[in-house]
N, C-alpha and C. Protein backbone atom coordinates (compact mmCIF):
# COMPACT_ATOMS: atom_id res chain seq x y z
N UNK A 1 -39.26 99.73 140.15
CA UNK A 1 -37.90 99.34 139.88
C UNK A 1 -37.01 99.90 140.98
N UNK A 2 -36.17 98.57 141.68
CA UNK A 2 -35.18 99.72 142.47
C UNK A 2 -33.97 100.44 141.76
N UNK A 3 -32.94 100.72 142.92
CA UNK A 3 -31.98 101.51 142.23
C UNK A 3 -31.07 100.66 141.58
N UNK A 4 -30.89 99.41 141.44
CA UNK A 4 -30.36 98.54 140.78
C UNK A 4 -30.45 97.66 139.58
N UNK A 5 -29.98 97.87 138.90
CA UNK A 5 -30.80 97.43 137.28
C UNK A 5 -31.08 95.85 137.61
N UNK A 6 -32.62 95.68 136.82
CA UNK A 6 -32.45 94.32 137.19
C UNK A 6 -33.27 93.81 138.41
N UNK A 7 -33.74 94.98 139.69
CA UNK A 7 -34.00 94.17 140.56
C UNK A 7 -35.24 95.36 140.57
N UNK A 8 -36.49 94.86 140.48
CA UNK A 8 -37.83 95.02 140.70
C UNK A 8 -38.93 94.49 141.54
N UNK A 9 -40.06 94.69 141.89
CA UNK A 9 -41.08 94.86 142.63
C UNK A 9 -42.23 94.63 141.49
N UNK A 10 -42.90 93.38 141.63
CA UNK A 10 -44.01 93.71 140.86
C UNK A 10 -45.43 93.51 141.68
N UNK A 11 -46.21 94.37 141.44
CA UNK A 11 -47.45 94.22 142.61
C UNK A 11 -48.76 94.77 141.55
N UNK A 12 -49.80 93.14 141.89
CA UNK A 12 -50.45 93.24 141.15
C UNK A 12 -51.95 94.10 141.20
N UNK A 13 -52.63 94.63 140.41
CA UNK A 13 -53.76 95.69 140.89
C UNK A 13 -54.63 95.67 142.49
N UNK A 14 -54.52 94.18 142.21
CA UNK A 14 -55.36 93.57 143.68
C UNK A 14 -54.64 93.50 144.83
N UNK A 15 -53.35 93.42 144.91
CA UNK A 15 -52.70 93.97 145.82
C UNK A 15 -52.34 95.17 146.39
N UNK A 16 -52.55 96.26 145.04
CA UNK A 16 -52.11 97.29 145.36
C UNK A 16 -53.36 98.20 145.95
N UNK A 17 -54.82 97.58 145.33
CA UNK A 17 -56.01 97.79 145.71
C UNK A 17 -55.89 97.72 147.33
N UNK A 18 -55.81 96.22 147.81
CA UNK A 18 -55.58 95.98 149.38
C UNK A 18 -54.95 96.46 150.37
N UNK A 19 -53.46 96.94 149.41
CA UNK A 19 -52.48 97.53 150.66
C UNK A 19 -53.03 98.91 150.56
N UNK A 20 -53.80 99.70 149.55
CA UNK A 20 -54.09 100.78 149.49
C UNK A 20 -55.86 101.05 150.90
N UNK A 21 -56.33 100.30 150.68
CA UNK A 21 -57.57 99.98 151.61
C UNK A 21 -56.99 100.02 152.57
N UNK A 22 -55.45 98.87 153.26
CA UNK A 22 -55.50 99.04 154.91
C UNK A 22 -54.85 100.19 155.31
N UNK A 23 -53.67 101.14 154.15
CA UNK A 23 -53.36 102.16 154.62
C UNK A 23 -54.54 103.11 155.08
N UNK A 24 -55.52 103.34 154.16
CA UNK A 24 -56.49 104.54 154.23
C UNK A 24 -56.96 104.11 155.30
N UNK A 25 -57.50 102.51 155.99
CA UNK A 25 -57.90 102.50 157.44
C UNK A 25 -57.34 102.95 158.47
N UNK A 26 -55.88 102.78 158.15
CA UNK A 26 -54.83 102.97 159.15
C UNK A 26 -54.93 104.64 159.33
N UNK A 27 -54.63 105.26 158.27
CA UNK A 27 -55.23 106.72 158.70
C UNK A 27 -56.02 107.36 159.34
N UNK A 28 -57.23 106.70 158.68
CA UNK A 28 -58.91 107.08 159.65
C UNK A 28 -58.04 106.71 161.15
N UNK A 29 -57.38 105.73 161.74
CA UNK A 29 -58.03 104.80 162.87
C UNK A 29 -56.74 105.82 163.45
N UNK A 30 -55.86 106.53 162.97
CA UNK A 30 -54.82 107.73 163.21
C UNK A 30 -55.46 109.10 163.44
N UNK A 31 -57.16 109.61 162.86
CA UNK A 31 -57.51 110.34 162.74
C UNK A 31 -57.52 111.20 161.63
N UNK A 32 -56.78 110.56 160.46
CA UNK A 32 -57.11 111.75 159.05
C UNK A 32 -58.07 111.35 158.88
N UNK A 33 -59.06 112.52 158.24
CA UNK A 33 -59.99 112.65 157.77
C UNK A 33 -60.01 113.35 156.64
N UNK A 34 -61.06 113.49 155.82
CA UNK A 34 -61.33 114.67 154.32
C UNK A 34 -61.04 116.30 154.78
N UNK A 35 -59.89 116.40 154.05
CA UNK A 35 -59.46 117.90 154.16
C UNK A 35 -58.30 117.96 155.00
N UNK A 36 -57.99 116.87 155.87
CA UNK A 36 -56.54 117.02 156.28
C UNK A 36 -55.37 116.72 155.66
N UNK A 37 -54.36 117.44 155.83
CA UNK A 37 -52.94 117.38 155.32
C UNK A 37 -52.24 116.08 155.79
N UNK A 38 -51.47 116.01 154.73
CA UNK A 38 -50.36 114.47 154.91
C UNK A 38 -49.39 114.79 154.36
N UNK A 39 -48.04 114.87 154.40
CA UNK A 39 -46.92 114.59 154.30
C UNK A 39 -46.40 113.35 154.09
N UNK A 40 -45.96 113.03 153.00
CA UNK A 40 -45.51 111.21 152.89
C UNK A 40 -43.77 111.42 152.78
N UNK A 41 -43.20 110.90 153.53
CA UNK A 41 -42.24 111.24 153.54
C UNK A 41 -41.20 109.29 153.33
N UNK A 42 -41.52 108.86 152.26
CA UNK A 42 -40.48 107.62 151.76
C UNK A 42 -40.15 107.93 150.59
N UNK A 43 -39.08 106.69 149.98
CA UNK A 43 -38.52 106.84 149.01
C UNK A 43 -39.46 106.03 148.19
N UNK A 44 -39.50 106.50 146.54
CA UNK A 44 -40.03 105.89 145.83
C UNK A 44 -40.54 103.77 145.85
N UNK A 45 -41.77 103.98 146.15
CA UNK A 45 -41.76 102.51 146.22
C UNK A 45 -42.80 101.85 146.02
N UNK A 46 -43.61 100.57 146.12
CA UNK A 46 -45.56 100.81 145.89
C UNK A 46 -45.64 100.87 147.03
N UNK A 47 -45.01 101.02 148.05
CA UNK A 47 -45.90 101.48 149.30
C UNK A 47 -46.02 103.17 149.49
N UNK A 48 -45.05 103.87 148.62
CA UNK A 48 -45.23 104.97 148.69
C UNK A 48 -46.27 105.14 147.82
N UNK A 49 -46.55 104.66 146.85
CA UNK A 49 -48.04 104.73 146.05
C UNK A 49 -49.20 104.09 146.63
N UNK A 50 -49.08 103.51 147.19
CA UNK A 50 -50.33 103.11 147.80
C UNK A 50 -50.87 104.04 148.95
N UNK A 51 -49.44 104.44 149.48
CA UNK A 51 -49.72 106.05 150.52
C UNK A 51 -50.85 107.01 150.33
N UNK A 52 -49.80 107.61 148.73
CA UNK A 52 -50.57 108.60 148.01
C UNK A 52 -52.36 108.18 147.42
N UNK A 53 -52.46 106.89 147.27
CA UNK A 53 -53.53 106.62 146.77
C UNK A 53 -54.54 106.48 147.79
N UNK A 54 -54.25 105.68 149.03
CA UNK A 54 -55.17 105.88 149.82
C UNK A 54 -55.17 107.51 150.78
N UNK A 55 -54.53 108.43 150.64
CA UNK A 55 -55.04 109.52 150.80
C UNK A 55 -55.67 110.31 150.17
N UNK A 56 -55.64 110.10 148.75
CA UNK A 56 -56.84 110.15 148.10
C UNK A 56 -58.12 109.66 148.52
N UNK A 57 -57.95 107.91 148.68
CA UNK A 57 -59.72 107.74 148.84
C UNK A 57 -59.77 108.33 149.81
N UNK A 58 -59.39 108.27 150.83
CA UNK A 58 -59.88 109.09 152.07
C UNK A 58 -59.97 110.68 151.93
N UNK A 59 -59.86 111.51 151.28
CA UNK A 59 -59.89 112.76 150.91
C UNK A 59 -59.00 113.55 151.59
N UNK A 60 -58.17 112.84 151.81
CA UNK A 60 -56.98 113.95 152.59
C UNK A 60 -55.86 114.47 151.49
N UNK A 61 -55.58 115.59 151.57
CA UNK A 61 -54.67 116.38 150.77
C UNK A 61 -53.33 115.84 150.82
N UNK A 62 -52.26 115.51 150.00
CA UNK A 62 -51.14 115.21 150.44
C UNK A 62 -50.13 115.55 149.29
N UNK A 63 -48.87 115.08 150.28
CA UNK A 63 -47.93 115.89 149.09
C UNK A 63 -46.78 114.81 150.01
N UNK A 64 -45.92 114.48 148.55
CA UNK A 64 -44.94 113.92 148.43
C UNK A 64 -43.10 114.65 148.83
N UNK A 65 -42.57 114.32 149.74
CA UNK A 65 -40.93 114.46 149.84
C UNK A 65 -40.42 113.60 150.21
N UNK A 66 -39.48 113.21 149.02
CA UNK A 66 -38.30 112.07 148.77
C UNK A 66 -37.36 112.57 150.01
N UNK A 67 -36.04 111.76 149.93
CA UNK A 67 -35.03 111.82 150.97
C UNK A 67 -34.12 113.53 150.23
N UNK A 68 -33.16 113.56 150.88
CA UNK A 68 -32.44 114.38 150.53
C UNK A 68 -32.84 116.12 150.51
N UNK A 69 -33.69 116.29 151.79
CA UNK A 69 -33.58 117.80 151.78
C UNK A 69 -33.35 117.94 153.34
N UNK A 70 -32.82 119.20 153.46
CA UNK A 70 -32.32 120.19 154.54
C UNK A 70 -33.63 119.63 155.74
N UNK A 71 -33.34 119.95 156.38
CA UNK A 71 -34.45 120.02 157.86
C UNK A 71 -35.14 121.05 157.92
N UNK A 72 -34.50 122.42 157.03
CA UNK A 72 -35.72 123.45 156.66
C UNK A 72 -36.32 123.18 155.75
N UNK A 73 -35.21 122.78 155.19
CA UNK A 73 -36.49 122.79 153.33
C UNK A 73 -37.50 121.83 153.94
N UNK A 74 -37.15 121.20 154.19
CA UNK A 74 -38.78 119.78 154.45
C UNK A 74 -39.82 120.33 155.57
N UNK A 75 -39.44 121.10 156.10
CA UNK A 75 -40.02 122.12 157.15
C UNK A 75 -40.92 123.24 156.30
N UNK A 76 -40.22 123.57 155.55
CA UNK A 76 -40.99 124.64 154.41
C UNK A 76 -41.55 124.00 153.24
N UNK A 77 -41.76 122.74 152.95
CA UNK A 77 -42.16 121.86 152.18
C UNK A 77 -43.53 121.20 152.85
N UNK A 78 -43.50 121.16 154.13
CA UNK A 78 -44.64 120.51 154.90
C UNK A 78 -45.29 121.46 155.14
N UNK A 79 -44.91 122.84 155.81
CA UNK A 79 -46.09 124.04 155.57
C UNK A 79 -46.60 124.86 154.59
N UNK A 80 -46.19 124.33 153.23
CA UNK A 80 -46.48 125.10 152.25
C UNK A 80 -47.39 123.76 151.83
């Protein structure tokens, strides 16, 4: 759902399956691999879930920050 009542995104398993497959390629072909760190840094969306999901299959660790922090905090958010 966006921030506007009313106006949504619907994406169906098999899509979200697919866009989730070419992200995790796109990674490998970037160099993550199992056990490396990721930082996803968008606003809520299915591409931000499909982010998080294909860094899963690929076994890379990751962690989520939305908009709205300091240039330290997201600095101390990415090394922690």
């Amino acid at each position: 759902e966006k921030d506007e009542p009313g106006e949504e995104v619907r994406v169906t398993y098999r899509e979200l399956l697919e866009l989730t497959c070419r992200l995790g390629n796109t990674l490998k072909r970037q160099g993550v691999k199992r056990g490396d760190r990721v930082t996803i840094y968008m606003p809520p969306c299915p591409l931000a879930v499909a982010s998080m999901l294909a860094c899963a299959r690929i076994g890379a660790v990751h962690t989520v920050v939305f908009a709205g922090f300091s240039a330290e905090s997201l600095a101390d958010r990415i090394q922690d």
